[in-house]
C-alpha atoms as a PDB file:
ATOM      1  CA  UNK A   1       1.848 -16.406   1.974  1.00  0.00           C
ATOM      2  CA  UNK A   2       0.431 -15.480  -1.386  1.00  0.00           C
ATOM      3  CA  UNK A   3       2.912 -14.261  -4.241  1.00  0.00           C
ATOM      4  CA  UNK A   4       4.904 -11.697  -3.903  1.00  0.00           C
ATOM      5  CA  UNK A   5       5.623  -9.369  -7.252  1.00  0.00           C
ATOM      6  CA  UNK A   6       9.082  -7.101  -7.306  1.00  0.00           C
ATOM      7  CA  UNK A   7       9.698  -4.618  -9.444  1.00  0.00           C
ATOM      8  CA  UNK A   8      12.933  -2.554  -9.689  1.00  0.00           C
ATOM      9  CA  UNK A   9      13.148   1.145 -10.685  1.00  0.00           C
ATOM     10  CA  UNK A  10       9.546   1.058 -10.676  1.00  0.00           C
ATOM     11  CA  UNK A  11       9.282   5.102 -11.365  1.00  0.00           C
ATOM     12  CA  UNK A  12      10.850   6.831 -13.734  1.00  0.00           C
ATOM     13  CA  UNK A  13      13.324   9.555 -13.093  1.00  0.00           C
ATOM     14  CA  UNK A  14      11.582  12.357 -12.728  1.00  0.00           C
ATOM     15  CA  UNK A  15       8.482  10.540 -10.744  1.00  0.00           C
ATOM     16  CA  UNK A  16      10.945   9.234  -8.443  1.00  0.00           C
ATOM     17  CA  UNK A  17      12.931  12.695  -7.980  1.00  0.00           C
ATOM     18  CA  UNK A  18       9.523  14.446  -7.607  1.00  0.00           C
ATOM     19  CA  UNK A  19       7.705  12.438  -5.056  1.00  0.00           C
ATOM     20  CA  UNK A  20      11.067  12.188  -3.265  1.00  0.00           C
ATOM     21  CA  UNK A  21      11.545  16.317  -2.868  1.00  0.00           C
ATOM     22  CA  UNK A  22       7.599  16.598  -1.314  1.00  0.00           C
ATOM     23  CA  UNK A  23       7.393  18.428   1.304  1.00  0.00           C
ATOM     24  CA  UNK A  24       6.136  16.427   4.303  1.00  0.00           C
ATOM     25  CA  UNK A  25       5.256  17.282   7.928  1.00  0.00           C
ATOM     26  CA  UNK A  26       7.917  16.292  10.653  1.00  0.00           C
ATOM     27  CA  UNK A  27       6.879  13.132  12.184  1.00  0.00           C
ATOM     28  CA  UNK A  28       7.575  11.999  15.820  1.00  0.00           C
ATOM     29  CA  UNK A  29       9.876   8.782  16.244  1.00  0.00           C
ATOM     30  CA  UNK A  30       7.033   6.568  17.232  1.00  0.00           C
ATOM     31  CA  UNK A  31       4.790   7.584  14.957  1.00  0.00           C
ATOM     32  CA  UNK A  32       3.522   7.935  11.161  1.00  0.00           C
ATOM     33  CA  UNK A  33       1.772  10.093   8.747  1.00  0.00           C
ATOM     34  CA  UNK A  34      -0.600   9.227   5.246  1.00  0.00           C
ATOM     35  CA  UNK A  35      -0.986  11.630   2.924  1.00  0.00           C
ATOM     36  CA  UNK A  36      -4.021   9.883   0.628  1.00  0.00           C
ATOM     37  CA  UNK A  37      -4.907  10.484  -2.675  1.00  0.00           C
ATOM     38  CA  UNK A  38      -7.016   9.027  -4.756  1.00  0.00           C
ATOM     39  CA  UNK A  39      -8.382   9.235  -8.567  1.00  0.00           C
ATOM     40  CA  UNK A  40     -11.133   7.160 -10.381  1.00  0.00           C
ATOM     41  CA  UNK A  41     -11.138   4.601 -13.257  1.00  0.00           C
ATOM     42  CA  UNK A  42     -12.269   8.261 -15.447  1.00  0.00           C
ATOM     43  CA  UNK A  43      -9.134   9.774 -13.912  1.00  0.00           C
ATOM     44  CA  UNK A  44     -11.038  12.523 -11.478  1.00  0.00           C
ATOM     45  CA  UNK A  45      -9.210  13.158  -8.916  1.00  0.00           C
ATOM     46  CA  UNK A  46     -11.568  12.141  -5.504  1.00  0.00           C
ATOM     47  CA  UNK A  47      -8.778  13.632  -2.953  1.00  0.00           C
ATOM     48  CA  UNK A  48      -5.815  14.967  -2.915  1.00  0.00           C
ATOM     49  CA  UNK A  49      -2.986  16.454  -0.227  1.00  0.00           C
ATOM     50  CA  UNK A  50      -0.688  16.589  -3.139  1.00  0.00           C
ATOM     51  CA  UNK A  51      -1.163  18.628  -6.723  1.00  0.00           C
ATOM     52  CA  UNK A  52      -3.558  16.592  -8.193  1.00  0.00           C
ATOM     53  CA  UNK A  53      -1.643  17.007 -11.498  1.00  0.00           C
ATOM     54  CA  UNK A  54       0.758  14.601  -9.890  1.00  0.00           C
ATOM     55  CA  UNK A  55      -1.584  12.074  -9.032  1.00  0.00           C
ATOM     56  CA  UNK A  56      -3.564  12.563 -12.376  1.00  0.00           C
ATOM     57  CA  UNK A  57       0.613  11.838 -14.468  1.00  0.00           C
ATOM     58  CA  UNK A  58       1.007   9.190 -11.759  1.00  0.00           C
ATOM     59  CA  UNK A  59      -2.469   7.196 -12.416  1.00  0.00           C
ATOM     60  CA  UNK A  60      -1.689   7.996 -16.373  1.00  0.00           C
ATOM     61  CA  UNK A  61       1.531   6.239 -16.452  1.00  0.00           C
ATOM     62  CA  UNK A  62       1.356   3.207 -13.904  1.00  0.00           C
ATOM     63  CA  UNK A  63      -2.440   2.239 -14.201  1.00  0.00           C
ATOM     64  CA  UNK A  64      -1.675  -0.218 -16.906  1.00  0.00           C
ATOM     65  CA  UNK A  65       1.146  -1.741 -15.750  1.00  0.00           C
ATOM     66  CA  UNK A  66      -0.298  -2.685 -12.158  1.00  0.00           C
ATOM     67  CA  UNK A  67      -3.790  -2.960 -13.166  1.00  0.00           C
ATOM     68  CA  UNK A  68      -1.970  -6.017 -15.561  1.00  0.00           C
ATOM     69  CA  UNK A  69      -0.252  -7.250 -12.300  1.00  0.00           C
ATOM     70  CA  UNK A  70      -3.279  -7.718 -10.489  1.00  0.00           C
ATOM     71  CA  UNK A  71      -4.934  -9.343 -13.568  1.00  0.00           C
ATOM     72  CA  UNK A  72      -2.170 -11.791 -13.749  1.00  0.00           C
ATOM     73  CA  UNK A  73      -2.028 -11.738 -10.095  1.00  0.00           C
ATOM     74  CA  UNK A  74      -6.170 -12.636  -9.492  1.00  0.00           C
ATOM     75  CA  UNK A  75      -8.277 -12.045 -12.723  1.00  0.00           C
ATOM     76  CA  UNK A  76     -11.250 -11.865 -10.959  1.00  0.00           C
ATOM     77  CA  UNK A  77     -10.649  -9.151  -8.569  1.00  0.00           C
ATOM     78  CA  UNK A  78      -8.996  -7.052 -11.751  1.00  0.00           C
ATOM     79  CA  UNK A  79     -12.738  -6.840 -12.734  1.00  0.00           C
ATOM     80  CA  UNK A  80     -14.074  -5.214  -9.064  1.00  0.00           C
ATOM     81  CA  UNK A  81     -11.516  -2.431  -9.788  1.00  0.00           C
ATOM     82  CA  UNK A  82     -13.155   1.656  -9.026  1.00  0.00           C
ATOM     83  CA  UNK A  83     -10.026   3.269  -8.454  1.00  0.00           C
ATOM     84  CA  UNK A  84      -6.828   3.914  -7.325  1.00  0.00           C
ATOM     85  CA  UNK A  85      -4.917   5.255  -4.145  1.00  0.00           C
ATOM     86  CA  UNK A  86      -1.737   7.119  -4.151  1.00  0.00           C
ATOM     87  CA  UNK A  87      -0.362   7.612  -0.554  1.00  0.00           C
ATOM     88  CA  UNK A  88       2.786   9.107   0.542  1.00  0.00           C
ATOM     89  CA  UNK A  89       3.534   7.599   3.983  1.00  0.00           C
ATOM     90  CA  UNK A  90       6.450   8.840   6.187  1.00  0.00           C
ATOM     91  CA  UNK A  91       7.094   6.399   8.893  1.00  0.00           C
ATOM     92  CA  UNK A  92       9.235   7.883  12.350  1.00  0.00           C
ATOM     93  CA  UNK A  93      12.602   6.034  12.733  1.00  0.00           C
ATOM     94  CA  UNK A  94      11.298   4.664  16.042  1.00  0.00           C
ATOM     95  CA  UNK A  95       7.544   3.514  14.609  1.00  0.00           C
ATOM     96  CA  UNK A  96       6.665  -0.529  13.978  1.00  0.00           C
ATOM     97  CA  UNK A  97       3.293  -1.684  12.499  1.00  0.00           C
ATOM     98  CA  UNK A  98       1.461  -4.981  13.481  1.00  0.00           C
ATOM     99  CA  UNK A  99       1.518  -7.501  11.326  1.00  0.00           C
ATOM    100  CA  UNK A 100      -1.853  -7.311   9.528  1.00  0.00           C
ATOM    101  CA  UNK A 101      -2.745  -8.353   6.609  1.00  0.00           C
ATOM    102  CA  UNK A 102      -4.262  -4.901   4.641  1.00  0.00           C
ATOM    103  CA  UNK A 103      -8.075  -3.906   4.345  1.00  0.00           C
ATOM    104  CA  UNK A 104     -10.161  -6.039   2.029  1.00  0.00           C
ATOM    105  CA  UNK A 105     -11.167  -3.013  -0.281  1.00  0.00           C
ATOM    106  CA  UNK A 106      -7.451  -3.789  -1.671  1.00  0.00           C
ATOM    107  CA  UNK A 107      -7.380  -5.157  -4.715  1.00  0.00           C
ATOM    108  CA  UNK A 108      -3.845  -4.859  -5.388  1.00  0.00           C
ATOM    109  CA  UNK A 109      -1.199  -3.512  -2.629  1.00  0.00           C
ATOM    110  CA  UNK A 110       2.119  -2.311  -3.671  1.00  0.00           C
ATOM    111  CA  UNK A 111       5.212   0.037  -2.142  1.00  0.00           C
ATOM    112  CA  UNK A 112       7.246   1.625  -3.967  1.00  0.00           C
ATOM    113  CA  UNK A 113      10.386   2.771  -1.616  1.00  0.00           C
ATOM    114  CA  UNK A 114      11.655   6.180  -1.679  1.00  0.00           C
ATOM    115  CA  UNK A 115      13.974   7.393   0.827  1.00  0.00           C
ATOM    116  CA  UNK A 116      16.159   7.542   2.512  1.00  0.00           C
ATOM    117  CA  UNK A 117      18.597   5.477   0.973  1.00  0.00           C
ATOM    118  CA  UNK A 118      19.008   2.580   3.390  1.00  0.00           C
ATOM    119  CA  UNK A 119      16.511   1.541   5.727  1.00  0.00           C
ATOM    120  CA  UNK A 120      13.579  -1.497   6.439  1.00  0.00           C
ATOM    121  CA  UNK A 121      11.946  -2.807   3.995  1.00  0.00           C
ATOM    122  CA  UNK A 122       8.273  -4.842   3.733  1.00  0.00           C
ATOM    123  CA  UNK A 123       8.986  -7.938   6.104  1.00  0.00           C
ATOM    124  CA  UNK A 124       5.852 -10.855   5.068  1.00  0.00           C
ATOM    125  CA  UNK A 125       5.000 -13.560   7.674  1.00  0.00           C
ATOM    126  CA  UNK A 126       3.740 -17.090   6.924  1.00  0.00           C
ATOM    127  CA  UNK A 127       1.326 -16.133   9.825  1.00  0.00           C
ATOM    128  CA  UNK A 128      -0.290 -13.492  12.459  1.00  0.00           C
ATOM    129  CA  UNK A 129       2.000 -14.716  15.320  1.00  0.00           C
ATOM    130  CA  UNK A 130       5.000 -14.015  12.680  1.00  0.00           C
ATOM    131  CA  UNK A 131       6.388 -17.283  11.875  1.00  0.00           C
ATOM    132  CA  UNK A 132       8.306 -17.584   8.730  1.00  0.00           C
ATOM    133  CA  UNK A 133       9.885 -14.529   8.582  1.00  0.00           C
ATOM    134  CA  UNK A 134      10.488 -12.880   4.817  1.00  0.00           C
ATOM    135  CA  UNK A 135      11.956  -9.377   4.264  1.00  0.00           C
ATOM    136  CA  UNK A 136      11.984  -7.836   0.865  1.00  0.00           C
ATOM    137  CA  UNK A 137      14.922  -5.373   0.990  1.00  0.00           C
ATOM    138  CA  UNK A 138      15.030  -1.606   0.870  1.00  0.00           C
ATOM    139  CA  UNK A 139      16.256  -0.700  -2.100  1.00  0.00           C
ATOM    140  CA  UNK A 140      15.020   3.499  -3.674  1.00  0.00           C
ATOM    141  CA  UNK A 141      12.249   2.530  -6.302  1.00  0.00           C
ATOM    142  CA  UNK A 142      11.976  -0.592  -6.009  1.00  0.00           C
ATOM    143  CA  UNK A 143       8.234  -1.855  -5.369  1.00  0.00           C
ATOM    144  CA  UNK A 144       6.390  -4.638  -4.181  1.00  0.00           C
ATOM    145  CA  UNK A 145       3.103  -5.657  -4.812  1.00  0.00           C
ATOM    146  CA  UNK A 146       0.612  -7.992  -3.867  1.00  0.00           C
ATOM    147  CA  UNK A 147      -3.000  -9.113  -4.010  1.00  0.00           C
ATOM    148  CA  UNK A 148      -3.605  -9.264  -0.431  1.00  0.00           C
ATOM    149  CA  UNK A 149      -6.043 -12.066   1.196  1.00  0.00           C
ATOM    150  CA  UNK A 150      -8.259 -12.311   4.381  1.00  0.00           C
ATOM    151  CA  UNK A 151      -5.870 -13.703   6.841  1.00  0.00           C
ATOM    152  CA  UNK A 152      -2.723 -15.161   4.951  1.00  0.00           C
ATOM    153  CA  UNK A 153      -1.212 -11.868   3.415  1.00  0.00           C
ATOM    154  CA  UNK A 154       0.498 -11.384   6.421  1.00  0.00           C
ATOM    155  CA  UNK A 155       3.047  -8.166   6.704  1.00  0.00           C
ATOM    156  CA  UNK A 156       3.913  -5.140   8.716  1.00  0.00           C
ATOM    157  CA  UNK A 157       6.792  -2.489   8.061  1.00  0.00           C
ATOM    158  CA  UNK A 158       8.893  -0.178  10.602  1.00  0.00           C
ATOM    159  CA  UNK A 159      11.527   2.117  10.835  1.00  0.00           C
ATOM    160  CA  UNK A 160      14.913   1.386  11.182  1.00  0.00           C
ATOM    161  CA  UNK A 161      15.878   3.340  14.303  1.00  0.00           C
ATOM    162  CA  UNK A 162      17.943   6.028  12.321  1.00  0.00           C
ATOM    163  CA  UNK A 163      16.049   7.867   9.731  1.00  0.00           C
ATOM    164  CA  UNK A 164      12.631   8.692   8.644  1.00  0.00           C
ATOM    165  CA  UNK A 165      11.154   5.838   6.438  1.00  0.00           C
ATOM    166  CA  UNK A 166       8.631   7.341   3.508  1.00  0.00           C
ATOM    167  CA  UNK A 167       7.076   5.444   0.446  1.00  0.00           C
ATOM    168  CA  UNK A 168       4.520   5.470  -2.157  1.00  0.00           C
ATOM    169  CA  UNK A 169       1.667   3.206  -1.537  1.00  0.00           C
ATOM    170  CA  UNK A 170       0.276   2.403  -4.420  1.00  0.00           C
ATOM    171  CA  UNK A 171      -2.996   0.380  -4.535  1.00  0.00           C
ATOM    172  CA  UNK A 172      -5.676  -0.619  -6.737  1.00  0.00           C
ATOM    173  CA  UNK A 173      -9.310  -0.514  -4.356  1.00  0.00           C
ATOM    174  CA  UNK A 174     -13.109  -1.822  -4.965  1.00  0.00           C
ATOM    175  CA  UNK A 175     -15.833  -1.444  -2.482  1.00  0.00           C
ATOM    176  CA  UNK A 176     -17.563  -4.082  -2.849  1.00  0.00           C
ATOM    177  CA  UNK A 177     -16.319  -6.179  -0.598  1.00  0.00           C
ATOM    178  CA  UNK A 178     -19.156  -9.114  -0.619  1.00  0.00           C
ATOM    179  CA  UNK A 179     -17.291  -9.755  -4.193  1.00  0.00           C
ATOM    180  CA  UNK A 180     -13.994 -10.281  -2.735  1.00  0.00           C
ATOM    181  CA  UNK A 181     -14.851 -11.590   0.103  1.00  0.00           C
ATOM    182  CA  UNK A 182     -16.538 -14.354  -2.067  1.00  0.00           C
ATOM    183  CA  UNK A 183     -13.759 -14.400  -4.483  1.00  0.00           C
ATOM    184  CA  UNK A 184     -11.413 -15.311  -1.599  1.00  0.00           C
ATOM    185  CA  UNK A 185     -13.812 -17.807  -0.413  1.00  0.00           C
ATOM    186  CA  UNK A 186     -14.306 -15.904   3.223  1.00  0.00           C
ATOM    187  CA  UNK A 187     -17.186 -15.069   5.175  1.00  0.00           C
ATOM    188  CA  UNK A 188     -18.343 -11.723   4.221  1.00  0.00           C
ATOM    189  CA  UNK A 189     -20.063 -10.639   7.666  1.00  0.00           C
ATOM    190  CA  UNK A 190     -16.821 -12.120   9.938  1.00  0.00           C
ATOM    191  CA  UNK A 191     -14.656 -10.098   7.378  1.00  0.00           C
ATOM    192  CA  UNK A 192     -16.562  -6.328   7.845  1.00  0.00           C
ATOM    193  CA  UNK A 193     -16.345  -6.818  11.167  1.00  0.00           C
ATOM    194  CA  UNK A 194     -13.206  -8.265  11.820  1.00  0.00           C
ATOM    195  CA  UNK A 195     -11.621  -4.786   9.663  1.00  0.00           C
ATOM    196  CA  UNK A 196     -14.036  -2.480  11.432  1.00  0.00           C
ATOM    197  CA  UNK A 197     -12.799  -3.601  14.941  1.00  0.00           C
ATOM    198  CA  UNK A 198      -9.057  -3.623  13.660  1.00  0.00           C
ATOM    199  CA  UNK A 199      -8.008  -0.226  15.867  1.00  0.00           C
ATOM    200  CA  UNK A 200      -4.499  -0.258  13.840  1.00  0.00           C
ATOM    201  CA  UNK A 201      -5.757  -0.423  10.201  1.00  0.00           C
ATOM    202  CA  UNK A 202      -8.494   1.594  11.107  1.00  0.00           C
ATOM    203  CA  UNK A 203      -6.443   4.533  12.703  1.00  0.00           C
ATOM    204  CA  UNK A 204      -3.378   3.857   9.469  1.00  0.00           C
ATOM    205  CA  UNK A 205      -6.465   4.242   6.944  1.00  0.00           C
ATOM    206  CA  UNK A 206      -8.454   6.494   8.623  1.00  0.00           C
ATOM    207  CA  UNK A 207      -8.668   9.706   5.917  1.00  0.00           C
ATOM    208  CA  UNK A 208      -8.204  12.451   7.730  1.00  0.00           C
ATOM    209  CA  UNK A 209      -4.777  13.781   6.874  1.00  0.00           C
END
């Protein structure tokens, strides 16, 4: 498993109180909804289901600090990076991911946790049959972040079987993937179609909401 950054209060105040009071869709139990948005390296806003005005504040005062994470984390994908994606994710009480180990367009992954004020947090796996079990806590604004890699950045997330589970996801994306695929030293080809096959991360990152 590849390293794991934590960061607490992550937001500040009035980030964290505003993305908290959003008003989101009713989920069912066993299910989950993404809200993406996503802004540019220029700061245009490419799509938004929020006021882009957020996202725009959002991208102006985080980008440095996790676009210095992922530089610390792996310098050489820091210099693939196009933009960023801000998604709002409400997860039913009821709903459990597979473990997967994130699209390769992600340079950087990160969570930020939001509410409510107790439930699961990111669980990490040392490997697809989920051996080696490592949960990072819920905890409100705390965030974890990652550079994720083709088969070892294994993770899933679920509710807890009481409440609603909703987050910030927070990532820093390139499309070229030949470049990270090579930077991870991993067949490009067996990568694409590996991801385009996935059903679950293509359904979860589908952008239709």
């Amino acid at each position: 498993m590849k390293k794991i950054e934590i960061i607490e209060n992550f937001l500040d105040e009035t980030d964290f109180e505003t993305l908290s009071k959003l008003k989101l869709d009713t989920v069912p139990e066993n299910s989950l909804k993404v809200y993406h948005n996503e802004i540019d390296k220029n700061n245009n806003v490419l799509t938004s289901c929020i006021d882009p005005s957020i996202i725009k504040s959002l991208n102006n005062k985080y980008h440095d600090k996790t676009f210095q994470l992922l530089n610390k984390i792996s310098p050489k994908k820091a210099e693939l990076y196009e933009y960023s994606d801000f998604s709002i994710i409400k997860t039913g009480k009821n709903y459990k991911f597979p473990i997967h180990d994130d699209t390769p367009n992600k340079l950087l992954s990160g969570v930020i946790y939001l509410y409510p004020e107790k439930n699961t947090g990111t669980i990490f796996y040392g490997n697809k049959k989920g051996d080696n079990k490592e949960v990072v806590e819920w905890k409100q604004n705390r965030a974890v972040f990652f550079s994720r890699h083709e088969r070892e950045t294994w993770h899933s997330f679920e509710g807890d079987g009481n409440s609603d589970r909703v987050v910030l996801v927070y990532n820093l994306v390139s499309n070229n993937l030949k470049k990270i695929f090579e930077i991870e030293n991993k067949n490009f080809l067996i990568g694409w179609f590996r991801n385009k096959i996935n059903p679950y991360l293509n359904r979860f990152f589908k952008k239709t909401i």
